[in-house]
N, C-alpha and C. Protein backbone atom coordinates (compact mmCIF):
# COMPACT_ATOMS: atom_id res chain seq x y z
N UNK A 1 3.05 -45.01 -160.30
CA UNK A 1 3.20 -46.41 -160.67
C UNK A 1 4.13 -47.10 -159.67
N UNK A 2 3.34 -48.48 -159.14
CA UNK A 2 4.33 -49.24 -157.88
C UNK A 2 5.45 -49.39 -158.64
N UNK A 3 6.84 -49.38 -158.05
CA UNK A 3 8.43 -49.82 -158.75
C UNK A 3 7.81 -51.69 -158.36
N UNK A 4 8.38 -52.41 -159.55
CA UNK A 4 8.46 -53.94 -159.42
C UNK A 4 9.46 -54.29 -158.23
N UNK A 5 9.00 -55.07 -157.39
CA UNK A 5 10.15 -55.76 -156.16
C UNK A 5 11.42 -56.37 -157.00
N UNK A 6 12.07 -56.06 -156.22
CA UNK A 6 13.55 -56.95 -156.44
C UNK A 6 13.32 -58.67 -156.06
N UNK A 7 12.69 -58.82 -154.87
CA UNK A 7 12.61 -60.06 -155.18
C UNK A 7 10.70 -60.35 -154.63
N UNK A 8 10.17 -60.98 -154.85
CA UNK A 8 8.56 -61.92 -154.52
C UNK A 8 8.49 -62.65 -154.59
N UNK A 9 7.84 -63.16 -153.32
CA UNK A 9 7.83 -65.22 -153.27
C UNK A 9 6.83 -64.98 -152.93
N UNK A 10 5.61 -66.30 -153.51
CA UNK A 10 4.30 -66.20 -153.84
C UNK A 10 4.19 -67.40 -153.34
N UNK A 11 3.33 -68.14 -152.37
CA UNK A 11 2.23 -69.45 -152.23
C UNK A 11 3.74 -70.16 -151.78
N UNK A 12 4.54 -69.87 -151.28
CA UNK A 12 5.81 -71.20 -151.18
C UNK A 12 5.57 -72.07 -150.09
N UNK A 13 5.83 -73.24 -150.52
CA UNK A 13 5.26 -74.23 -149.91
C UNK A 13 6.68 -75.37 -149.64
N UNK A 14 7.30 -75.75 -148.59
CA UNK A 14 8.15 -76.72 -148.61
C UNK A 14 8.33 -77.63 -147.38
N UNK A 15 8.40 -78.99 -147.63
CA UNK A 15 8.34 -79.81 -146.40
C UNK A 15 9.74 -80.98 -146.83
N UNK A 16 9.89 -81.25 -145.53
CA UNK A 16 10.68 -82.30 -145.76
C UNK A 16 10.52 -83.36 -144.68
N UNK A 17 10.39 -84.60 -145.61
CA UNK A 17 9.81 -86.24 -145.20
C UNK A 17 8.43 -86.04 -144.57
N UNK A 18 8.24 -85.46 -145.00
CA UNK A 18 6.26 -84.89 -144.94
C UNK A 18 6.05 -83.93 -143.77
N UNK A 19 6.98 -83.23 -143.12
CA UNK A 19 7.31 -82.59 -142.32
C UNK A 19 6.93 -80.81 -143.14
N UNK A 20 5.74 -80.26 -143.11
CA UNK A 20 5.57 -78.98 -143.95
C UNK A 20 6.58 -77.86 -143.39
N UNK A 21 7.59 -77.63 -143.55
CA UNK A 21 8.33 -76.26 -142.80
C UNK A 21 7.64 -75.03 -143.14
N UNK A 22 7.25 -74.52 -144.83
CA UNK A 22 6.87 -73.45 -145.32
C UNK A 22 5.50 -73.95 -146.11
N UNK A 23 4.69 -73.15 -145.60
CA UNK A 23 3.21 -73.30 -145.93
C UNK A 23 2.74 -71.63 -146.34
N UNK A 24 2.47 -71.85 -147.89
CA UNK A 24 1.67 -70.63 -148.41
C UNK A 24 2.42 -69.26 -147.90
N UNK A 25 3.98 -69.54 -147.95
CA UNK A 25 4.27 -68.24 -148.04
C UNK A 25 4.33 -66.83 -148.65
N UNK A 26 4.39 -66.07 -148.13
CA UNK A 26 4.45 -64.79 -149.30
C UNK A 26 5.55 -63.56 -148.73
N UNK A 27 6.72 -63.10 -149.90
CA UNK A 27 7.89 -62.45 -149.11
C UNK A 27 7.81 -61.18 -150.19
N UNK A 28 8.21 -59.87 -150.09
CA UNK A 28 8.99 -59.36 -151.09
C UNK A 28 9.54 -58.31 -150.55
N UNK A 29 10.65 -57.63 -151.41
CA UNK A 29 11.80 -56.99 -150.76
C UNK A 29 11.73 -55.99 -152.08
N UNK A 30 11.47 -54.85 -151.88
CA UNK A 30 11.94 -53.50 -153.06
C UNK A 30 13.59 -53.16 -152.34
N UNK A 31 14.07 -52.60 -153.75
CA UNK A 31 15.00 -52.05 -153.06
C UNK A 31 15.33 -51.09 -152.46
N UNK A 32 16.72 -50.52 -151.07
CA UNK A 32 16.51 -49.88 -150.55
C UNK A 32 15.55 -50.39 -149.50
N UNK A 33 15.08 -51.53 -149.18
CA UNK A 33 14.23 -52.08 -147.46
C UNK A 33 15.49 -52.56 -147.35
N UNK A 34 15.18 -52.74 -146.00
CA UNK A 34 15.47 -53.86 -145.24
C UNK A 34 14.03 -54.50 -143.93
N UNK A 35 14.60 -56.02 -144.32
CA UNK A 35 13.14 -56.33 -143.67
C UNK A 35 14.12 -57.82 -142.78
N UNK A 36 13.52 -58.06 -141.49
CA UNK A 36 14.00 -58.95 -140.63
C UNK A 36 13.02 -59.91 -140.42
N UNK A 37 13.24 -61.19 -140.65
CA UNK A 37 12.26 -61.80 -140.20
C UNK A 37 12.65 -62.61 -138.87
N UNK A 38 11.15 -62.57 -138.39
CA UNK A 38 11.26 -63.06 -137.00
C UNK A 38 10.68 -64.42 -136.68
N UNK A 39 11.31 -65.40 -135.92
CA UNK A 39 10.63 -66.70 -135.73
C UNK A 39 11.12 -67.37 -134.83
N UNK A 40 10.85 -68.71 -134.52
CA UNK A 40 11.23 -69.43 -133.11
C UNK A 40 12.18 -70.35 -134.15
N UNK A 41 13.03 -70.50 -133.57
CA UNK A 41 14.21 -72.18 -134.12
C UNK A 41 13.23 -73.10 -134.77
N UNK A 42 13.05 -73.29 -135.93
CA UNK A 42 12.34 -74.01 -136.56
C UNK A 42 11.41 -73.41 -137.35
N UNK A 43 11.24 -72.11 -137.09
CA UNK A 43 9.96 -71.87 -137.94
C UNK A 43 10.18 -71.65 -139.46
N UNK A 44 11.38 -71.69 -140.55
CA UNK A 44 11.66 -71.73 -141.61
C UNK A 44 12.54 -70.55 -142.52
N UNK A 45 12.64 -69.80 -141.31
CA UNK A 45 14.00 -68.40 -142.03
C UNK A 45 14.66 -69.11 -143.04
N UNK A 46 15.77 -69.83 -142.62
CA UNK A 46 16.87 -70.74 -143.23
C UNK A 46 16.48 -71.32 -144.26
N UNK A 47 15.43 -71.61 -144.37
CA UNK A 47 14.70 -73.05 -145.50
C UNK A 47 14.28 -72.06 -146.40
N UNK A 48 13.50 -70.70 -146.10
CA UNK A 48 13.18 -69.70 -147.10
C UNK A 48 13.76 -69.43 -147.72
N UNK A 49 15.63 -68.74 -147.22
CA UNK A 49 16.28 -68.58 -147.76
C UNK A 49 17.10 -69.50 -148.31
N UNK A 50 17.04 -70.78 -148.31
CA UNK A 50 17.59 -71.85 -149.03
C UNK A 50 16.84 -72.04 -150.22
N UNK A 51 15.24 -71.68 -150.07
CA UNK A 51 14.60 -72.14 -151.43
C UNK A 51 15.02 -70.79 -152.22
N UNK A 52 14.84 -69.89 -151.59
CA UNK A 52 14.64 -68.31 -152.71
C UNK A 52 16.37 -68.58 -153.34
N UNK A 53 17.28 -69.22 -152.87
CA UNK A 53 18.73 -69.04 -153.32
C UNK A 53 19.09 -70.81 -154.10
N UNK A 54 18.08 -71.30 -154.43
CA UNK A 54 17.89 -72.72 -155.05
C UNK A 54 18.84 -73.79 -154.46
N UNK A 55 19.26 -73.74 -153.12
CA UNK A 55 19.76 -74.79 -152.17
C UNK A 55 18.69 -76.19 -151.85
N UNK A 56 17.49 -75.38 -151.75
CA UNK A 56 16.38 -76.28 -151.66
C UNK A 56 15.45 -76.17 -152.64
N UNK A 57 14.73 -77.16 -153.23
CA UNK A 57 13.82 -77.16 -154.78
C UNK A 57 12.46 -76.94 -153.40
N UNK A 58 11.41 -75.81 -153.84
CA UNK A 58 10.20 -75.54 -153.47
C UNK A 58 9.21 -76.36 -153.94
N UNK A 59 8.45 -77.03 -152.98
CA UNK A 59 7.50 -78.24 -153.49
C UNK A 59 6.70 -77.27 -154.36
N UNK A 60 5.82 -75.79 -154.01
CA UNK A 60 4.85 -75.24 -154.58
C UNK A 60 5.42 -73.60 -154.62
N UNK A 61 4.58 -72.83 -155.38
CA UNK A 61 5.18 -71.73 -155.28
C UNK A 61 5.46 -70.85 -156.77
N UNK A 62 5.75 -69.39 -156.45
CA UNK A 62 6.37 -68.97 -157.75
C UNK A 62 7.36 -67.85 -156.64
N UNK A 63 8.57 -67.92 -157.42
CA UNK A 63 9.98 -66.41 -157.12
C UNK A 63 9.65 -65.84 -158.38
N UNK A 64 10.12 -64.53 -158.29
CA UNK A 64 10.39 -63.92 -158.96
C UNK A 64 11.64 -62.80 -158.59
N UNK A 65 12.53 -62.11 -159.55
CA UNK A 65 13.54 -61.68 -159.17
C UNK A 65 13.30 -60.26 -160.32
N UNK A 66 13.26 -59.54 -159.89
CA UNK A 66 13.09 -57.58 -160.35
C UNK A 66 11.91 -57.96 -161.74
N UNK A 67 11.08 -58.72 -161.39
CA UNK A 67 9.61 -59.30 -161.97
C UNK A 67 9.64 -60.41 -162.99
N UNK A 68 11.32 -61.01 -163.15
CA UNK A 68 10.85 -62.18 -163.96
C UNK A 68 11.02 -63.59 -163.27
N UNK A 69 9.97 -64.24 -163.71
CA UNK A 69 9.96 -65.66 -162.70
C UNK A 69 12.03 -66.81 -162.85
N UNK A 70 11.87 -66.92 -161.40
CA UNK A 70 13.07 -68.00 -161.27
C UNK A 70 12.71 -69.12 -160.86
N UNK A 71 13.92 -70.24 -161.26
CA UNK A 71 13.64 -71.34 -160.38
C UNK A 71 15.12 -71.96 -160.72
N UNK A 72 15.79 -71.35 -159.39
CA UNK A 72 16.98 -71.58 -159.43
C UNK A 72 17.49 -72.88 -159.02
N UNK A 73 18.66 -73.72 -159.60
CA UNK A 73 18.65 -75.23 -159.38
C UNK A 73 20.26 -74.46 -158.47
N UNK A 74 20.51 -73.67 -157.79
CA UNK A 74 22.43 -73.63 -157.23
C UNK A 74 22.17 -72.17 -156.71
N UNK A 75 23.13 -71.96 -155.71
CA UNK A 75 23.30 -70.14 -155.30
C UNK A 75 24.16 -69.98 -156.36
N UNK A 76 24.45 -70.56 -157.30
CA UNK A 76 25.69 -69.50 -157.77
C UNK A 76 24.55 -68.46 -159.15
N UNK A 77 23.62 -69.29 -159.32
CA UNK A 77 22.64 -68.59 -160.33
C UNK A 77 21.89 -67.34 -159.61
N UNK A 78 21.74 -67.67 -158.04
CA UNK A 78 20.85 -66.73 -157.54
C UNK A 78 21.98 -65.54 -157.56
N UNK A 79 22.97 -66.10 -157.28
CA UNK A 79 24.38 -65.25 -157.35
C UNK A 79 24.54 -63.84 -158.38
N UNK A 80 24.50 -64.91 -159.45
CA UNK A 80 24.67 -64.34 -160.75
C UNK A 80 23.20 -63.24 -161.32
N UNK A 81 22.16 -63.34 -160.43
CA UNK A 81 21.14 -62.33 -160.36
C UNK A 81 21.19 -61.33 -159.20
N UNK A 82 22.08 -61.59 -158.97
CA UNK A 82 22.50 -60.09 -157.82
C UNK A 82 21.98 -60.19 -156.20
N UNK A 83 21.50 -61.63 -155.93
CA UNK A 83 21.84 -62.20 -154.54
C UNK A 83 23.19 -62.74 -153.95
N UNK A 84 23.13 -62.08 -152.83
CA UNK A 84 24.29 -62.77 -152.11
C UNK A 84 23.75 -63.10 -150.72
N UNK A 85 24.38 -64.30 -149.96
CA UNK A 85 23.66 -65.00 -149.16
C UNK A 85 24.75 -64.83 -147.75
N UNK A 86 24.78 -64.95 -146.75
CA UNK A 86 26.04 -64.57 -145.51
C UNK A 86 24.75 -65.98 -144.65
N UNK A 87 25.48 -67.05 -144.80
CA UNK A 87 24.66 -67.85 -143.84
C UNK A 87 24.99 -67.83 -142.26
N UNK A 88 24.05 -68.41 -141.50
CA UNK A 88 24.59 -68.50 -139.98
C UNK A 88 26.25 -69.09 -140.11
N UNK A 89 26.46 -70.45 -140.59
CA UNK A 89 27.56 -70.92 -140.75
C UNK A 89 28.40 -70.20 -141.72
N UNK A 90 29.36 -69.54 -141.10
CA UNK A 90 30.03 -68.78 -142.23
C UNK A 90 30.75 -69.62 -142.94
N UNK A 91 31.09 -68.82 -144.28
CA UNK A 91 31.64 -69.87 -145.47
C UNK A 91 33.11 -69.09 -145.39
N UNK A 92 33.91 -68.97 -144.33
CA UNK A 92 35.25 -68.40 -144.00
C UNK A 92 36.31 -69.65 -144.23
N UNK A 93 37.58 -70.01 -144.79
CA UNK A 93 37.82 -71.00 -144.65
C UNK A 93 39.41 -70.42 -143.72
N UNK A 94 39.18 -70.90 -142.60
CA UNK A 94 40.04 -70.29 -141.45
C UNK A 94 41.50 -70.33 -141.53
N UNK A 95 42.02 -71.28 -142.68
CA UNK A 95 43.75 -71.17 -142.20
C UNK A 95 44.16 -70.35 -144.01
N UNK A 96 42.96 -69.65 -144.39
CA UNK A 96 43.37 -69.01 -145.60
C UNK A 96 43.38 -67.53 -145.24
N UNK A 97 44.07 -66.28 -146.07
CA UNK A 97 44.15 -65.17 -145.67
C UNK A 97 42.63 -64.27 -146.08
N UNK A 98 42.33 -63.13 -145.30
CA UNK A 98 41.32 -62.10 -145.41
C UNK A 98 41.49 -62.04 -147.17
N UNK A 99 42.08 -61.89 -147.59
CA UNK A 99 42.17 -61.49 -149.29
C UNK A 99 41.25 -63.17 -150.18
N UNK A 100 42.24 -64.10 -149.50
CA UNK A 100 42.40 -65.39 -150.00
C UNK A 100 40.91 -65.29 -149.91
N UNK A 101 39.86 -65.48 -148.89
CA UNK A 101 38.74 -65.71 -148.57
C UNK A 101 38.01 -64.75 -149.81
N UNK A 102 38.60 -63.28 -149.59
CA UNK A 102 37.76 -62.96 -150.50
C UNK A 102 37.32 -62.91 -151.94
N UNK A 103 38.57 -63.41 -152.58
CA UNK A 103 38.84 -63.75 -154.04
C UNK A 103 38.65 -65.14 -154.32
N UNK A 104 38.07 -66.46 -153.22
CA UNK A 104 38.23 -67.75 -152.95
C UNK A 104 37.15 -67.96 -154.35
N UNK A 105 37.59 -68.59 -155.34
CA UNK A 105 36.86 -69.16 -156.80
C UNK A 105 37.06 -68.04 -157.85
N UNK A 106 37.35 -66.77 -157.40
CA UNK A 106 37.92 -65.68 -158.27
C UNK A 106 38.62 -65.06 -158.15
N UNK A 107 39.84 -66.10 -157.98
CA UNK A 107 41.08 -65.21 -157.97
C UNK A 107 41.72 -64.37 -159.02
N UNK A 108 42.23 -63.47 -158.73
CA UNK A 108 42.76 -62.71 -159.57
C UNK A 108 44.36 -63.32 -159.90
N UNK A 109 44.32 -63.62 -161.35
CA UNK A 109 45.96 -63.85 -161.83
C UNK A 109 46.79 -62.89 -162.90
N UNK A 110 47.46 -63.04 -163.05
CA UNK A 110 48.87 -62.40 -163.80
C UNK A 110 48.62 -63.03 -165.43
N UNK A 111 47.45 -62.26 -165.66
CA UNK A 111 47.09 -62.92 -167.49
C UNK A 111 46.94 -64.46 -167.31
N UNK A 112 46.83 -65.15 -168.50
CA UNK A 112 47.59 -66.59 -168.55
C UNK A 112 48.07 -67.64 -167.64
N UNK A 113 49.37 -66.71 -167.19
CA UNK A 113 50.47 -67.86 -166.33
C UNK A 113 49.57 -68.45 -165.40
N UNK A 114 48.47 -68.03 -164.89
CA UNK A 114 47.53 -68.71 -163.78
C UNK A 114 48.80 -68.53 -162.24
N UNK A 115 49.44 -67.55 -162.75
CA UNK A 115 49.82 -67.07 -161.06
C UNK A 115 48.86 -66.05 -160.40
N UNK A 116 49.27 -66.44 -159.15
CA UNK A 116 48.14 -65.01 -158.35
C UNK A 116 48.52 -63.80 -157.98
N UNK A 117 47.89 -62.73 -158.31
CA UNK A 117 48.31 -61.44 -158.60
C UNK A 117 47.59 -60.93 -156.94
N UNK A 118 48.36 -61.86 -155.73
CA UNK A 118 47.88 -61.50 -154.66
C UNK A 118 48.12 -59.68 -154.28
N UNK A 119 49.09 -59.20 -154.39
CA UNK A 119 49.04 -57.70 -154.15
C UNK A 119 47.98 -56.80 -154.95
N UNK A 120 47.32 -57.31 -155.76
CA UNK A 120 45.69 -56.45 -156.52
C UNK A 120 44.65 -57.13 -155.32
N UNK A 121 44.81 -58.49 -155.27
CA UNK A 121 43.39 -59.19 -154.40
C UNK A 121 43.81 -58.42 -153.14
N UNK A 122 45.20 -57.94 -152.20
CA UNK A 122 44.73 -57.16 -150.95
C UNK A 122 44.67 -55.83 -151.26
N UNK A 123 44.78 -55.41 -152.59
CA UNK A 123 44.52 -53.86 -152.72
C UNK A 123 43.41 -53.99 -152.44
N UNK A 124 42.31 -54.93 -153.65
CA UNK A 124 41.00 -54.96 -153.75
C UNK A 124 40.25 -55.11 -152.36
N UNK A 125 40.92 -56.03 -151.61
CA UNK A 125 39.87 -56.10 -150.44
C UNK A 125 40.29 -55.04 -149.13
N UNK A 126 41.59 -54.64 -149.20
CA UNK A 126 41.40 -53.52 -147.82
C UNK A 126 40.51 -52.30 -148.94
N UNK A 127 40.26 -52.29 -150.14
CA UNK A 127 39.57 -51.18 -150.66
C UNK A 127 38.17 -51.00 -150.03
N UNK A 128 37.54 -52.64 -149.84
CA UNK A 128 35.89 -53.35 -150.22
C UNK A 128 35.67 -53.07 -148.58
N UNK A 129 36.74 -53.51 -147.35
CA UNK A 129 36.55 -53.19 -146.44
C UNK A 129 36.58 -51.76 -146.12
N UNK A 130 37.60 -51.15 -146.36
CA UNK A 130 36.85 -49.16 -146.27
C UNK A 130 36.15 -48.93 -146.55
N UNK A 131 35.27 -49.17 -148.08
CA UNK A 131 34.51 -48.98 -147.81
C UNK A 131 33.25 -49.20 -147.02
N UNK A 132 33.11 -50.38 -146.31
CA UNK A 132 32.27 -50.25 -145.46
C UNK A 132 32.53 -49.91 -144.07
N UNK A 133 33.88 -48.86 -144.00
CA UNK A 133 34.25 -48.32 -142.99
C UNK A 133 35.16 -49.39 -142.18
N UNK A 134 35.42 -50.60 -142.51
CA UNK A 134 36.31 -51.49 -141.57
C UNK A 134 37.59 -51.41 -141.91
N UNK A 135 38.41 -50.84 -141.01
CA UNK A 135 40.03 -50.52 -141.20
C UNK A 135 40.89 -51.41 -140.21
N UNK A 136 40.20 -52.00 -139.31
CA UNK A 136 40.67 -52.55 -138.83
C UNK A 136 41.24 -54.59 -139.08
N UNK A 137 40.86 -54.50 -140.05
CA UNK A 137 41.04 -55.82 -140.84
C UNK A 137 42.07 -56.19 -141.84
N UNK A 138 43.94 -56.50 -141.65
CA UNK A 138 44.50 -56.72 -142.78
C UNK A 138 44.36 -57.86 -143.49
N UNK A 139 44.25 -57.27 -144.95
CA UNK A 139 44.31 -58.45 -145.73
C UNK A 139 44.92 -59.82 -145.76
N UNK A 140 46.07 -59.71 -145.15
CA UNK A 140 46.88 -61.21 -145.30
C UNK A 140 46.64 -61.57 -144.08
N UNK A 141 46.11 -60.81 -143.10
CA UNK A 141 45.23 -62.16 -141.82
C UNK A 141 45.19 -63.29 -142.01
N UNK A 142 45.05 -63.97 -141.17
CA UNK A 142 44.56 -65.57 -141.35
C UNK A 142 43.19 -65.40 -141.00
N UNK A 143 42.28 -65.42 -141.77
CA UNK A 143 41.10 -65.46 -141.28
C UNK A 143 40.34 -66.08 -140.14
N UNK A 144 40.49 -67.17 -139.55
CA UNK A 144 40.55 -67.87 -138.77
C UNK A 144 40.67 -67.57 -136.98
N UNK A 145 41.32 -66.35 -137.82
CA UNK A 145 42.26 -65.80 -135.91
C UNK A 145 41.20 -64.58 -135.82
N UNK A 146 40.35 -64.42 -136.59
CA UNK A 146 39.89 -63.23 -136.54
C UNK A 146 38.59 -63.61 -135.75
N UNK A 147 37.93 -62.27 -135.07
CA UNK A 147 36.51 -62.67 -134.22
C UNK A 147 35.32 -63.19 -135.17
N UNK A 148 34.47 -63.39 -134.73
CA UNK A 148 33.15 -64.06 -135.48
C UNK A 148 32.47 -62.13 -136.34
N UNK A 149 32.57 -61.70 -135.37
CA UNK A 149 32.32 -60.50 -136.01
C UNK A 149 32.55 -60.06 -137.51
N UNK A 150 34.20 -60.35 -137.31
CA UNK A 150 35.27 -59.88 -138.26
C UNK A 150 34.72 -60.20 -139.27
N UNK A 151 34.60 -61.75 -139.20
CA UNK A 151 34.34 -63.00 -140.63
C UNK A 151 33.49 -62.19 -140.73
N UNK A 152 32.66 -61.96 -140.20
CA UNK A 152 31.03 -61.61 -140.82
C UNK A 152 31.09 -60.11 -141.70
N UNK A 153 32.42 -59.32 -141.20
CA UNK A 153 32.36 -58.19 -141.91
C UNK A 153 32.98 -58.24 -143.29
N UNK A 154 34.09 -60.01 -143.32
CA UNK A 154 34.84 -59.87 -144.53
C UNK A 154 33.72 -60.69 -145.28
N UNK A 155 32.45 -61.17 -144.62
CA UNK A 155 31.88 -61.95 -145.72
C UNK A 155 30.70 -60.74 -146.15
N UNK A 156 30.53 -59.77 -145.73
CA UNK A 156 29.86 -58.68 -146.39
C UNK A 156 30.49 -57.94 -147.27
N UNK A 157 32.09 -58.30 -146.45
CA UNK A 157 32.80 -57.14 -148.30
C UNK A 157 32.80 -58.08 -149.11
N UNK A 158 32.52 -59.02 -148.96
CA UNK A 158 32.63 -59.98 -150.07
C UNK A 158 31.47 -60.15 -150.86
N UNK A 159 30.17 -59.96 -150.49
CA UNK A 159 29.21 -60.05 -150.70
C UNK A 159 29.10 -58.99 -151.64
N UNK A 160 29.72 -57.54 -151.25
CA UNK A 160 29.41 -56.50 -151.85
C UNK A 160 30.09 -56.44 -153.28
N UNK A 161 31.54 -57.31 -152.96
CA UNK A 161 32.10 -57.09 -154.13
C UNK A 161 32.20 -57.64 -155.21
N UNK A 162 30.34 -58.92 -155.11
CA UNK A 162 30.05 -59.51 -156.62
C UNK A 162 28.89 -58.91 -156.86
N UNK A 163 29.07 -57.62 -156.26
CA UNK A 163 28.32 -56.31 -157.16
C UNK A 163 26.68 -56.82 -156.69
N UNK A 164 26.05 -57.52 -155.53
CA UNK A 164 25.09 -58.04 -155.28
C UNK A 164 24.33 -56.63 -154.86
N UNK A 165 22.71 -56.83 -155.26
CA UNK A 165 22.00 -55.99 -154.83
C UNK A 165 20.91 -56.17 -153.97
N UNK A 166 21.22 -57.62 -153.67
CA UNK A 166 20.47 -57.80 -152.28
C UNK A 166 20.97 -58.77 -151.52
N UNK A 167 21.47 -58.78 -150.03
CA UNK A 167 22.02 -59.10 -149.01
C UNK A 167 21.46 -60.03 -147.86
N UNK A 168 21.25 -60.93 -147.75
CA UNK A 168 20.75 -61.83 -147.11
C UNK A 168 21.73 -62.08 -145.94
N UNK A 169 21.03 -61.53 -144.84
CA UNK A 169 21.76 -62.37 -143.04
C UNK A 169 21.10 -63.32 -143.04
N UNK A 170 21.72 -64.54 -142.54
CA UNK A 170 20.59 -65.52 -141.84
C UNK A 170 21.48 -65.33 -140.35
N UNK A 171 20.54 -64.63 -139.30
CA UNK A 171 20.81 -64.79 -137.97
C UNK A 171 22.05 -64.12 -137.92
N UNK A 172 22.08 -62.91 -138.25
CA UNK A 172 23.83 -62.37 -138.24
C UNK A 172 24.07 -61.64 -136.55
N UNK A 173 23.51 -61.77 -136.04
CA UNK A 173 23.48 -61.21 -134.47
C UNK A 173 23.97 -62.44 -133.63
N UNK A 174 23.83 -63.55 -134.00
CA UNK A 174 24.00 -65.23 -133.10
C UNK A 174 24.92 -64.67 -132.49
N UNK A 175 25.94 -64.96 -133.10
CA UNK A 175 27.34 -64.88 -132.16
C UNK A 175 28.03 -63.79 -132.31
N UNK A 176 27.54 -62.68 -132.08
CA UNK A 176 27.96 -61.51 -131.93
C UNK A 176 28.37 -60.90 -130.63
N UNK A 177 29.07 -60.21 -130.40
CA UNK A 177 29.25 -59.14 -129.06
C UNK A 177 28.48 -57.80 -129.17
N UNK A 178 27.79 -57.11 -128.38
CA UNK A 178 27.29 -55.63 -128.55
C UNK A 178 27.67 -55.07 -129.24
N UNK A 179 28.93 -54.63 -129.03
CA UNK A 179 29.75 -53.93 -129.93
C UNK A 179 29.79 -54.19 -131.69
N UNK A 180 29.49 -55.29 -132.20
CA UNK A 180 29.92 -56.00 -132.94
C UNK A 180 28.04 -56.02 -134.09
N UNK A 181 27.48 -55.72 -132.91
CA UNK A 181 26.05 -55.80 -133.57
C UNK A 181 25.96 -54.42 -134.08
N UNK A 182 26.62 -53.56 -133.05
CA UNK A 182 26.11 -52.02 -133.24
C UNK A 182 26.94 -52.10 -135.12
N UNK A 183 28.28 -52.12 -135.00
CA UNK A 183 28.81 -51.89 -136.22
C UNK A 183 28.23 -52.25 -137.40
N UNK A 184 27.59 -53.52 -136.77
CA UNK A 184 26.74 -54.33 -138.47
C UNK A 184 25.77 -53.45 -138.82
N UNK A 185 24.81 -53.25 -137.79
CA UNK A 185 24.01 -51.88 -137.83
C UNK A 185 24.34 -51.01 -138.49
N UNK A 186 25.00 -50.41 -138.52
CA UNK A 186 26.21 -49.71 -139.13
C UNK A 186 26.08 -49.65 -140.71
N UNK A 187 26.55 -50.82 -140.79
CA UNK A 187 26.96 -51.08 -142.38
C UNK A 187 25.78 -51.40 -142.65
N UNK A 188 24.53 -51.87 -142.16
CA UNK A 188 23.55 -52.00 -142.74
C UNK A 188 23.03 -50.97 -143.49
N UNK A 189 23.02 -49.63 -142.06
CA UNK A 189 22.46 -48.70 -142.88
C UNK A 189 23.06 -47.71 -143.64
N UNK A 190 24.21 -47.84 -143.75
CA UNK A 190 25.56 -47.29 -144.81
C UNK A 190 24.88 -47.66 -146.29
N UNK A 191 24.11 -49.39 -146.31
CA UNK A 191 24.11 -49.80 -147.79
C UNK A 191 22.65 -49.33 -148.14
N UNK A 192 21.75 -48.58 -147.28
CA UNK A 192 20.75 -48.13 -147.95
C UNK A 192 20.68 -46.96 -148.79
């Protein structure tokens, strides 16, 4: 018996100002793939993954997510179904710390008082980064000072650590160094 995909996009169809970007698409991802898609600047990666993560409303179409139909109006719903998204533009906010970034809307506090129980948030995240083997990253960094690489590795522990079970790059090689690709490589295939 086939296992149901984690995620399937059926007939998706999306244009903007009559401009068709996605015509009669069809995607799906079991878990355990990894699948890359390939295209020229414009051909609709970004817009796919904007509709499948409800950034963009799909003119036509059906998602589905581990076989029941979605139609997500926000990422934080696609979120809350075990997508996490790492866009080209990272969502790093540069003069905050490696921890700060990673707890940024869930911070961890001290019960009540609504103080921040920052020494658990850098336990938690030099934890999230070992495990994906990155030791070279302290928590109270300024994120900001760190390479493009870096961000990209604290926005995968971050990714990992709202327990997401599927991982979306858009273009995570752009601004990379060799070195920097090999490692992602790396962690890619660490999470299979």
């Amino acid at each position: 018996m086939e296992e149901t995909p984690f995620v399937e996009m059926n007939y998706i169809d999306k244009s903007f100002s009559g401009n068709q970007v996605l015509k009669d698409v069809h995607f799906k991802v079991a878990k355990g793939e990894v699948h890359a898609l390939m295209g020229e600047n414009g051909a609709g990666k970004s817009t796919l993954i904007k509709v499948l993560t409800g950034i963009h409303a799909r003119d036509n179409g059906v998602i589905k997510i581990k076989g029941r139909e979605v139609d997500y109006s926000n990422p934080k719903q696609a979120e809350q179904d075990g997508i996490a998204v790492i866009h080209q533009e990272l969502n790093i906010i540069p003069h905050l710390t490696v921890a700060e970034n990673m707890f940024l809307g869930k911070e961890l506090t001290y019960g009540k008082t609504g103080i921040l129980n920052t020494k658990e948030m850098k336990k938690q995240t030099e934890a999230s980064l070992y495990a994906l083997g990155v030791t070279n990253i302290p928590p109270d960094a300024t994120a900001g000072e760190l390479s493009v690489g870096k961000q990209q590795m604290v926005e995968i522990a971050r990714a990992l650590a709202t327990n997401a079970e599927l991982i979306v790059m858009d273009e995570p090689t752009a601004a990379l160094t060799e070195r920097e690709i090999e490692s992602l490589f790396k962690v890619v295939q660490s999470l299979l």
